[in-house]
PDB file of N, CA and C in Angstrom:
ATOM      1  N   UNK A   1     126.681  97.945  74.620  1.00  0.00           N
ATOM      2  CA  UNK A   1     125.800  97.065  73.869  1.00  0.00           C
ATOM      3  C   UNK A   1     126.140  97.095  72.375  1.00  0.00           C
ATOM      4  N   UNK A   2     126.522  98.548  72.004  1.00  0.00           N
ATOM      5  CA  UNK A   2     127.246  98.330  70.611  1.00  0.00           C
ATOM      6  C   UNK A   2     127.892  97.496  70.500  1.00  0.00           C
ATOM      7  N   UNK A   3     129.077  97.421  70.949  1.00  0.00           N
ATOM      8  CA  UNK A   3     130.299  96.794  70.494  1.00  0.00           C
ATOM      9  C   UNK A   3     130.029  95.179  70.752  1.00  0.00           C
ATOM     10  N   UNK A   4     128.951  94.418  71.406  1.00  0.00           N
ATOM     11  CA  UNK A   4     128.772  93.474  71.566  1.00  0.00           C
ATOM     12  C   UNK A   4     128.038  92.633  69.979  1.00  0.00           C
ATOM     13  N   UNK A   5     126.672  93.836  69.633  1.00  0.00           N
ATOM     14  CA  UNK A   5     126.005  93.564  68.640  1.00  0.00           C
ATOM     15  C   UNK A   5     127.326  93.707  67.346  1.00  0.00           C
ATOM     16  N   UNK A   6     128.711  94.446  67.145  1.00  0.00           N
ATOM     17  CA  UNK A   6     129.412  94.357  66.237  1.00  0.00           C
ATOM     18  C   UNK A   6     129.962  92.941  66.257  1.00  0.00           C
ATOM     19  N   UNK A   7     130.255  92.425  67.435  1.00  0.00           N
ATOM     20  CA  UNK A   7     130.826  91.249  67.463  1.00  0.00           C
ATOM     21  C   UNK A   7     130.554  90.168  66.911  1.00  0.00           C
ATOM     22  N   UNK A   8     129.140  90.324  66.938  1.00  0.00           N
ATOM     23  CA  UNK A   8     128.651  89.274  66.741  1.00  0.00           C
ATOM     24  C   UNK A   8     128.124  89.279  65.235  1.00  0.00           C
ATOM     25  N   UNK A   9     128.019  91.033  64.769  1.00  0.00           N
ATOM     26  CA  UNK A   9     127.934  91.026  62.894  1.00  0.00           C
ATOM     27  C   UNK A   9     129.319  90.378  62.274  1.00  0.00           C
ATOM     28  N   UNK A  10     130.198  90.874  62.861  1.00  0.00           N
ATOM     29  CA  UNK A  10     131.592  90.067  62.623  1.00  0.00           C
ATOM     30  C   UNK A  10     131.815  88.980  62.930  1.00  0.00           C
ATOM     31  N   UNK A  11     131.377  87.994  63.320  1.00  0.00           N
ATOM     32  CA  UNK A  11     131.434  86.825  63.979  1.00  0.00           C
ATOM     33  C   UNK A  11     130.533  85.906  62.678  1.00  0.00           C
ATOM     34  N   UNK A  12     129.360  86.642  62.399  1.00  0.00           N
ATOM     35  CA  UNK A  12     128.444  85.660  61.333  1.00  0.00           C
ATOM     36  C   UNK A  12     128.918  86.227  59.743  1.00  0.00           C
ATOM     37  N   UNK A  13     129.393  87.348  59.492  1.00  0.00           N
ATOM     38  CA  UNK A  13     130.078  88.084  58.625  1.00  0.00           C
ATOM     39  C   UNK A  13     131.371  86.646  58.459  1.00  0.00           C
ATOM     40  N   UNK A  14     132.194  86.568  59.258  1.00  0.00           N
ATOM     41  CA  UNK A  14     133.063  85.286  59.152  1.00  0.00           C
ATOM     42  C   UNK A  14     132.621  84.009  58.599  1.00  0.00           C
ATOM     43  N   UNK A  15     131.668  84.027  59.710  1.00  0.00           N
ATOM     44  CA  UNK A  15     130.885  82.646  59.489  1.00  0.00           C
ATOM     45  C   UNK A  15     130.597  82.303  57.403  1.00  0.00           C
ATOM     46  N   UNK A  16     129.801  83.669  57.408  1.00  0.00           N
ATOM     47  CA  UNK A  16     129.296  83.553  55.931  1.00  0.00           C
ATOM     48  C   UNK A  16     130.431  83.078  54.677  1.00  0.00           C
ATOM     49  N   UNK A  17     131.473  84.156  55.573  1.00  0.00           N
ATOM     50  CA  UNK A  17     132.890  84.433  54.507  1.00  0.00           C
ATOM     51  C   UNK A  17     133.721  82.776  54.156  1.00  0.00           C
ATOM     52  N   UNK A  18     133.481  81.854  55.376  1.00  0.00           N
ATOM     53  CA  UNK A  18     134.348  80.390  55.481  1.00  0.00           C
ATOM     54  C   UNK A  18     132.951  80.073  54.125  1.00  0.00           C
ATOM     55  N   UNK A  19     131.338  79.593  54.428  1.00  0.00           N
ATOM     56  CA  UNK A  19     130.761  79.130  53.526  1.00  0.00           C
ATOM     57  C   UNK A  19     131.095  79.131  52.473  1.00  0.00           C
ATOM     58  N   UNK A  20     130.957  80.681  51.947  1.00  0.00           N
ATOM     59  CA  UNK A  20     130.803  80.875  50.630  1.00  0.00           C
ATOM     60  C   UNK A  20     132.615  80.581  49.547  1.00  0.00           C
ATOM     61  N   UNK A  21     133.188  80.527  50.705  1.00  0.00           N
ATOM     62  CA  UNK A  21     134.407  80.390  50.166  1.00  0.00           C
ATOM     63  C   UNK A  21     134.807  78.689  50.232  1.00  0.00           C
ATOM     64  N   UNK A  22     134.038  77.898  50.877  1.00  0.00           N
ATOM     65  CA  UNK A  22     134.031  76.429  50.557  1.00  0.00           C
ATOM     66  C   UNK A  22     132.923  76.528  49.310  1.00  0.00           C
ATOM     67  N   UNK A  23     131.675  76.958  49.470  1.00  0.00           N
ATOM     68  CA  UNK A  23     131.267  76.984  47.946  1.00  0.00           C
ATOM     69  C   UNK A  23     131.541  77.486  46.499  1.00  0.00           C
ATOM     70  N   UNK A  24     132.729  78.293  46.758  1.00  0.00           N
ATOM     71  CA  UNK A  24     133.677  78.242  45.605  1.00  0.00           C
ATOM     72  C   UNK A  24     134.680  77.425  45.087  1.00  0.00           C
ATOM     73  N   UNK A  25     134.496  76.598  46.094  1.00  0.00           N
ATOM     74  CA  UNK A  25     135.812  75.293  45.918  1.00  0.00           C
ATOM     75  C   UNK A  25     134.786  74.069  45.145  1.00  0.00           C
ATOM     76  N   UNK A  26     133.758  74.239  45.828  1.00  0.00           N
ATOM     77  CA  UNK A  26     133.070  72.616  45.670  1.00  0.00           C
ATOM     78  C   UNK A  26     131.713  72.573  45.009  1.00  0.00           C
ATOM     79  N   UNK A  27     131.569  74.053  44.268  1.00  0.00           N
ATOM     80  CA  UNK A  27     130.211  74.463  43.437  1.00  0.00           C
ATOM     81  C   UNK A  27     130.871  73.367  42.235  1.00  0.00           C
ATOM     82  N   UNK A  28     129.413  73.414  41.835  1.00  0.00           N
ATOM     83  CA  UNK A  28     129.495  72.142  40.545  1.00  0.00           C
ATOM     84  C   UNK A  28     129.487  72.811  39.158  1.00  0.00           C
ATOM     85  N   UNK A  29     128.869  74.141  39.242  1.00  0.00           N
ATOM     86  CA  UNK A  29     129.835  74.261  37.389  1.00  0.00           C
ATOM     87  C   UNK A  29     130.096  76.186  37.843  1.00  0.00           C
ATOM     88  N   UNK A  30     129.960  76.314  36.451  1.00  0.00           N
ATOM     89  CA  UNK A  30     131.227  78.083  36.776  1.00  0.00           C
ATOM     90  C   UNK A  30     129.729  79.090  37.359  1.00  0.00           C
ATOM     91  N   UNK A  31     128.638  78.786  36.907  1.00  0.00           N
ATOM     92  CA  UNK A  31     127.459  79.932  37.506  1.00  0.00           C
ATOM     93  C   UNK A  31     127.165  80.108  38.878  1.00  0.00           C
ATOM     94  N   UNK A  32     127.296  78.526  40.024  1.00  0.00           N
ATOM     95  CA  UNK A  32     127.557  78.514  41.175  1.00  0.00           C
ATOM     96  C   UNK A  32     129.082  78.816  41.871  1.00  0.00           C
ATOM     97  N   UNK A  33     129.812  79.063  40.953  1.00  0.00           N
ATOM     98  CA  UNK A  33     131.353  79.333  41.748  1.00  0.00           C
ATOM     99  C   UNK A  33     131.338  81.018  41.410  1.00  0.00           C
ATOM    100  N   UNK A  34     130.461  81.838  40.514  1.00  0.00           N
ATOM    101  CA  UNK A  34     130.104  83.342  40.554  1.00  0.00           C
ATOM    102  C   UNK A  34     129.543  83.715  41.209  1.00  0.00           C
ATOM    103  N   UNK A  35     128.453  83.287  41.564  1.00  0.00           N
ATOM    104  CA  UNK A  35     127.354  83.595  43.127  1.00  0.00           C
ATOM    105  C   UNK A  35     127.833  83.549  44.061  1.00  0.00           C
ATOM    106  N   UNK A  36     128.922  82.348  44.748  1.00  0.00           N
ATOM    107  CA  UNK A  36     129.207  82.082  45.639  1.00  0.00           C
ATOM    108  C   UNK A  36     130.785  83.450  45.891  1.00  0.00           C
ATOM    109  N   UNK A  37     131.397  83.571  45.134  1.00  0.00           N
ATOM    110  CA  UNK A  37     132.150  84.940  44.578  1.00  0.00           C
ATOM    111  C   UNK A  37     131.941  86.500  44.847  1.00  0.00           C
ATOM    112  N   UNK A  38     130.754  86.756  43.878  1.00  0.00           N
ATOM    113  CA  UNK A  38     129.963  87.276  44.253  1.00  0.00           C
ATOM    114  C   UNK A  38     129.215  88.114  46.098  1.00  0.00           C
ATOM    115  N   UNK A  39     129.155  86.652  46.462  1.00  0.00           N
ATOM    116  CA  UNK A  39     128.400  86.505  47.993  1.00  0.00           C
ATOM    117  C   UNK A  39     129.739  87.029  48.813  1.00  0.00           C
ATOM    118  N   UNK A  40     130.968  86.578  48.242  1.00  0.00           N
ATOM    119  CA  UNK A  40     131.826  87.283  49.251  1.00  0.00           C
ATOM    120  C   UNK A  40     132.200  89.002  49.082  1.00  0.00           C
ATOM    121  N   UNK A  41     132.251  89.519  47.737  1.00  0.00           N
ATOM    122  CA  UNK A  41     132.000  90.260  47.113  1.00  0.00           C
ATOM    123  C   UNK A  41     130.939  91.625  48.352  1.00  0.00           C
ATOM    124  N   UNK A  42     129.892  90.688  48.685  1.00  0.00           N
ATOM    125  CA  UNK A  42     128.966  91.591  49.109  1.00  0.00           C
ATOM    126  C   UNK A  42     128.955  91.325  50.481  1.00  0.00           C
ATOM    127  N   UNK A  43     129.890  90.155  51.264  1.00  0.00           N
ATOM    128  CA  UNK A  43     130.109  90.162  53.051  1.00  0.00           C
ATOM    129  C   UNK A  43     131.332  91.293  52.612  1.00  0.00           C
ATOM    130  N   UNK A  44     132.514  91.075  51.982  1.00  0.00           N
ATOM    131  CA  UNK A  44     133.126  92.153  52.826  1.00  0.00           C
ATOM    132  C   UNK A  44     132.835  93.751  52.377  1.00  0.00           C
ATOM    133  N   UNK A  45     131.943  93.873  51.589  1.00  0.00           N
ATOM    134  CA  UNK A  45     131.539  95.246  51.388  1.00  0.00           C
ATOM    135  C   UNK A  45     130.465  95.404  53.265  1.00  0.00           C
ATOM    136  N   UNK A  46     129.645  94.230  53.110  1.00  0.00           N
ATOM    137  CA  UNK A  46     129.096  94.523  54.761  1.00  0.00           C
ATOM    138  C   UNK A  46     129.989  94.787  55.826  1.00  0.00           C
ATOM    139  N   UNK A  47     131.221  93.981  55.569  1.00  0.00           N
ATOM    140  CA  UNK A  47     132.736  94.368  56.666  1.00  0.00           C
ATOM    141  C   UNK A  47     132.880  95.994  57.080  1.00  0.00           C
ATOM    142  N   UNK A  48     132.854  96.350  55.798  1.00  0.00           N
ATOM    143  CA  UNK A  48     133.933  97.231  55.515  1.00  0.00           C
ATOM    144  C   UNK A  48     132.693  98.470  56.280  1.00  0.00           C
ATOM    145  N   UNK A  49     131.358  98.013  55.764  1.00  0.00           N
ATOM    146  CA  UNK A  49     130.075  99.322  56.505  1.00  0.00           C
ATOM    147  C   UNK A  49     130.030  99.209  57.885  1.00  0.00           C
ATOM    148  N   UNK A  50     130.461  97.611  58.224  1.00  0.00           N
ATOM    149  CA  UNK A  50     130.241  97.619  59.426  1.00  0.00           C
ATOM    150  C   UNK A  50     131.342  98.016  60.375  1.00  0.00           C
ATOM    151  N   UNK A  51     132.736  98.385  59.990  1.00  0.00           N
ATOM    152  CA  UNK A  51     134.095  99.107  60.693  1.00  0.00           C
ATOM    153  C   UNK A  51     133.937 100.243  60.512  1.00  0.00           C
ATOM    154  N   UNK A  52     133.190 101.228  59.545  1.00  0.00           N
ATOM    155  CA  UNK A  52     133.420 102.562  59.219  1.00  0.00           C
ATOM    156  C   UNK A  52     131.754 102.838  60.455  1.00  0.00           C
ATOM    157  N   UNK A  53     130.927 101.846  60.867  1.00  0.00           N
ATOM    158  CA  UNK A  53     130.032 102.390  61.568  1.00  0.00           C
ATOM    159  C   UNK A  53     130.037 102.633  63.460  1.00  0.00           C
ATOM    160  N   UNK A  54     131.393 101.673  63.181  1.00  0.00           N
ATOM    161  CA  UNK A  54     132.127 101.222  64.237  1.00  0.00           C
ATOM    162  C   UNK A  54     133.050 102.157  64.815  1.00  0.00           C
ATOM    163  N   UNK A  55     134.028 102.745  63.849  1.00  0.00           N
ATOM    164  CA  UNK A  55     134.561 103.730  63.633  1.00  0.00           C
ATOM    165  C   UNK A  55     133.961 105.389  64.060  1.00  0.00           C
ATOM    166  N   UNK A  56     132.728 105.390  63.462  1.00  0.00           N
ATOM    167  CA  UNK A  56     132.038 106.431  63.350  1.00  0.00           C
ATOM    168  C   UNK A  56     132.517 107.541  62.317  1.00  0.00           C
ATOM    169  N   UNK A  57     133.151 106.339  61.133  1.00  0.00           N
ATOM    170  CA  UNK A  57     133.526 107.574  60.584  1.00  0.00           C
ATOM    171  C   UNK A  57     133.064 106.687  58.528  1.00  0.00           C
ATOM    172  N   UNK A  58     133.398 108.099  57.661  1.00  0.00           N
ATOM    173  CA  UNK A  58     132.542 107.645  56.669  1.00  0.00           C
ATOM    174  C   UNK A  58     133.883 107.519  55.403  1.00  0.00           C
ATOM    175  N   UNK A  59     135.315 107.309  55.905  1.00  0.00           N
ATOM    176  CA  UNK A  59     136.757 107.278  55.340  1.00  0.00           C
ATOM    177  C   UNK A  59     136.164 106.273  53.786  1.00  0.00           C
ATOM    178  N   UNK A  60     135.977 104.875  54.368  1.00  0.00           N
ATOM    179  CA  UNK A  60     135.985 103.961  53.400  1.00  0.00           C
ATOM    180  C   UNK A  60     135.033 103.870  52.652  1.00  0.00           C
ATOM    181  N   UNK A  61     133.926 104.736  52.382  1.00  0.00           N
ATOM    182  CA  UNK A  61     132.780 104.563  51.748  1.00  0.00           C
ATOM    183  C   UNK A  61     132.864 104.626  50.579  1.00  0.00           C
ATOM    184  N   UNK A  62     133.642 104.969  50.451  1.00  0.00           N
ATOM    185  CA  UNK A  62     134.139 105.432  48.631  1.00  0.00           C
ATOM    186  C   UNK A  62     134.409 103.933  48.194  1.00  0.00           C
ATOM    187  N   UNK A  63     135.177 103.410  49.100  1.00  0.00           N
ATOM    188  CA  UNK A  63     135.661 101.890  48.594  1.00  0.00           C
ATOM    189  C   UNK A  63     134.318 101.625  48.584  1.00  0.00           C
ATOM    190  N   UNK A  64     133.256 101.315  49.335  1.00  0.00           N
ATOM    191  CA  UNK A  64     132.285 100.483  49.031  1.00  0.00           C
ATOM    192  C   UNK A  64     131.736 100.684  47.701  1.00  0.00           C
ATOM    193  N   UNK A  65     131.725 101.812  47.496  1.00  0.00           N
ATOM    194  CA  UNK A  65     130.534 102.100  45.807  1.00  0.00           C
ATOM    195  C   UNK A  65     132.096 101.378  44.906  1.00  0.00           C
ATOM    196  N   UNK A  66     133.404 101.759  45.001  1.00  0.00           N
ATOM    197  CA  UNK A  66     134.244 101.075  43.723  1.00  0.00           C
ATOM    198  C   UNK A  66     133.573  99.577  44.402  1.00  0.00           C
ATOM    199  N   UNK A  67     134.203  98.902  45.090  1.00  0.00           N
ATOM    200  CA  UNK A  67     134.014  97.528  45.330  1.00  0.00           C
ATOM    201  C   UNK A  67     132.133  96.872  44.642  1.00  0.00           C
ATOM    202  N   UNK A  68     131.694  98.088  44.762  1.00  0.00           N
ATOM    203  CA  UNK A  68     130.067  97.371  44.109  1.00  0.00           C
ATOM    204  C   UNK A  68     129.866  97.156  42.970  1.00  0.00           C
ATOM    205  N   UNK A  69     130.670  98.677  42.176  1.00  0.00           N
ATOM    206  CA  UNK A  69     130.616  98.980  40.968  1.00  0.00           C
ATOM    207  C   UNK A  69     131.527  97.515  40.306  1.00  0.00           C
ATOM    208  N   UNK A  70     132.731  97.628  40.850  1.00  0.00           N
ATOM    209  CA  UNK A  70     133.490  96.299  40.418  1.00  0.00           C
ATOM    210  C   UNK A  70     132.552  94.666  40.267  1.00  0.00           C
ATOM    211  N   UNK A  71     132.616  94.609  41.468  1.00  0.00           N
ATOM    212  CA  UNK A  71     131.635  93.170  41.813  1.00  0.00           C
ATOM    213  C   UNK A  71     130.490  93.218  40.638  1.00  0.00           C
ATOM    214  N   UNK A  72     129.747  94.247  40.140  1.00  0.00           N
ATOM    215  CA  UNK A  72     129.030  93.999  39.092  1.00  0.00           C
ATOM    216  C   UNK A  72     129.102  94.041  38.119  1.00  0.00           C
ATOM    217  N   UNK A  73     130.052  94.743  37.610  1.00  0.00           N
ATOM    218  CA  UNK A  73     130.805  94.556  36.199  1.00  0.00           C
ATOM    219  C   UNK A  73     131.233  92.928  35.891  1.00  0.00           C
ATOM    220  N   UNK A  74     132.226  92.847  37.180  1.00  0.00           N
ATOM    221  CA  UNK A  74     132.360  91.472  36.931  1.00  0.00           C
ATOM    222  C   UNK A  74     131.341  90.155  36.471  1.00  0.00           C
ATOM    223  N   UNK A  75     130.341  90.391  37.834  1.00  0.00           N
ATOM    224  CA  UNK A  75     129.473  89.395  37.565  1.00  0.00           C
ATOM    225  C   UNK A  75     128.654  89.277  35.956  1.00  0.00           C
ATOM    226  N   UNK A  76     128.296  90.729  35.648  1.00  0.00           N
ATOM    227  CA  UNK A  76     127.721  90.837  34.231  1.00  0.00           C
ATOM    228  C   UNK A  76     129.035  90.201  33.220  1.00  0.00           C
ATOM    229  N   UNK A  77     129.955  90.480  33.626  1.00  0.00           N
ATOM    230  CA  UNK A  77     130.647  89.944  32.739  1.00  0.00           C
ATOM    231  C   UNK A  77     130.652  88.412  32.146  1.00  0.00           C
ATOM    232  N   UNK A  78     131.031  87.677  33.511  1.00  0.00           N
ATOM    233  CA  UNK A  78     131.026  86.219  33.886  1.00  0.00           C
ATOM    234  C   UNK A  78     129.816  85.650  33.109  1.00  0.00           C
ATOM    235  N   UNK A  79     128.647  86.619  33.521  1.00  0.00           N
ATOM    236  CA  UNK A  79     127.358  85.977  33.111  1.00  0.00           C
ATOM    237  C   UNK A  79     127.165  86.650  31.134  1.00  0.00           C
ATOM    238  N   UNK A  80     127.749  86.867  30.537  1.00  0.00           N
ATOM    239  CA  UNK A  80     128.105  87.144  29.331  1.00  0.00           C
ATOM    240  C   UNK A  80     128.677  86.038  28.696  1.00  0.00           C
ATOM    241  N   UNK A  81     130.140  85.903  29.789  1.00  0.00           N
ATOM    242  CA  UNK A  81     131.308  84.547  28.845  1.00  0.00           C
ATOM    243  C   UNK A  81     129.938  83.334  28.888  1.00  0.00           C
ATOM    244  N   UNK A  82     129.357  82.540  30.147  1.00  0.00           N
ATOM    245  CA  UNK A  82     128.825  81.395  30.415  1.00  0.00           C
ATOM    246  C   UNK A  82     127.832  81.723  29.190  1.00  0.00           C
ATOM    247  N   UNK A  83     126.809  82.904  28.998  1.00  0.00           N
ATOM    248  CA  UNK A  83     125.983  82.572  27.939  1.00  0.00           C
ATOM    249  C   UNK A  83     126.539  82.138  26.516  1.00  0.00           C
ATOM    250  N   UNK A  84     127.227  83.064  26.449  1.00  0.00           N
ATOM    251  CA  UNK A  84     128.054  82.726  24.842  1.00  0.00           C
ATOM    252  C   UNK A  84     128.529  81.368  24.649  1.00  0.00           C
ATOM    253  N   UNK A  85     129.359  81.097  25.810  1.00  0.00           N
ATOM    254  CA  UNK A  85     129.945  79.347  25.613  1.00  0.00           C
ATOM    255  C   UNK A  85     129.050  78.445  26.207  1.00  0.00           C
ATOM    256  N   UNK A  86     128.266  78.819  26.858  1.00  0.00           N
ATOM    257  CA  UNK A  86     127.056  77.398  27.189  1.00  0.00           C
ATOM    258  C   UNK A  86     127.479  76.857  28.438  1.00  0.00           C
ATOM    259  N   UNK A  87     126.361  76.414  28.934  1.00  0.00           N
ATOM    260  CA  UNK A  87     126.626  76.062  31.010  1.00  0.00           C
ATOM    261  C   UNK A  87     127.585  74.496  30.283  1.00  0.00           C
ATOM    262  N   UNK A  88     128.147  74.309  30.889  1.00  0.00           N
ATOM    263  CA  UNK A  88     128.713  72.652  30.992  1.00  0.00           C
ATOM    264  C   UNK A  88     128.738  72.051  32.292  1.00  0.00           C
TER     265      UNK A  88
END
């Protein structure tokens, strides 16, 4: 029954990953193409919890806290440049 319920976190985990990555193509100014960034940012950090739980083992966890720590630096960042230069 595990491996069925993984399938299917991986299956909508995908699902999410195609969205958000057409809403980085076709977002209408730079604050919706960071969220949508962002959003992938935080499916494959869910990937990555959901193979190491799969796994049964706790190898990649370290990546998850860099990958968070990153993803938010960034985003604070992004959301720094857009204030200073103004939404267009």
């Amino acid at each position: 029954m595990f491996d069925f319920s993984l399938y299917v976190t991986f299956g909508l985990l995908s699902v999410a990953a195609v969205l958000a990555a057409v809403r980085v193509v076709t977002a209408p100014s730079l604050a919706d193409r960071v969220i949508a960034l962002d959003l992938l940012v935080v499916v494959s950090m869910i990937a990555i919890a959901a193979d190491a739980a799969r796994r049964g083992s706790g190898d990649f966890l370290d990546v998850l806290v860099v990958i968070a720590l990153l993803g938010f630096v960034a985003t604070v960042s992004v959301a720094r440049f857009i204030e200073r230069r103004g939404a267009r």
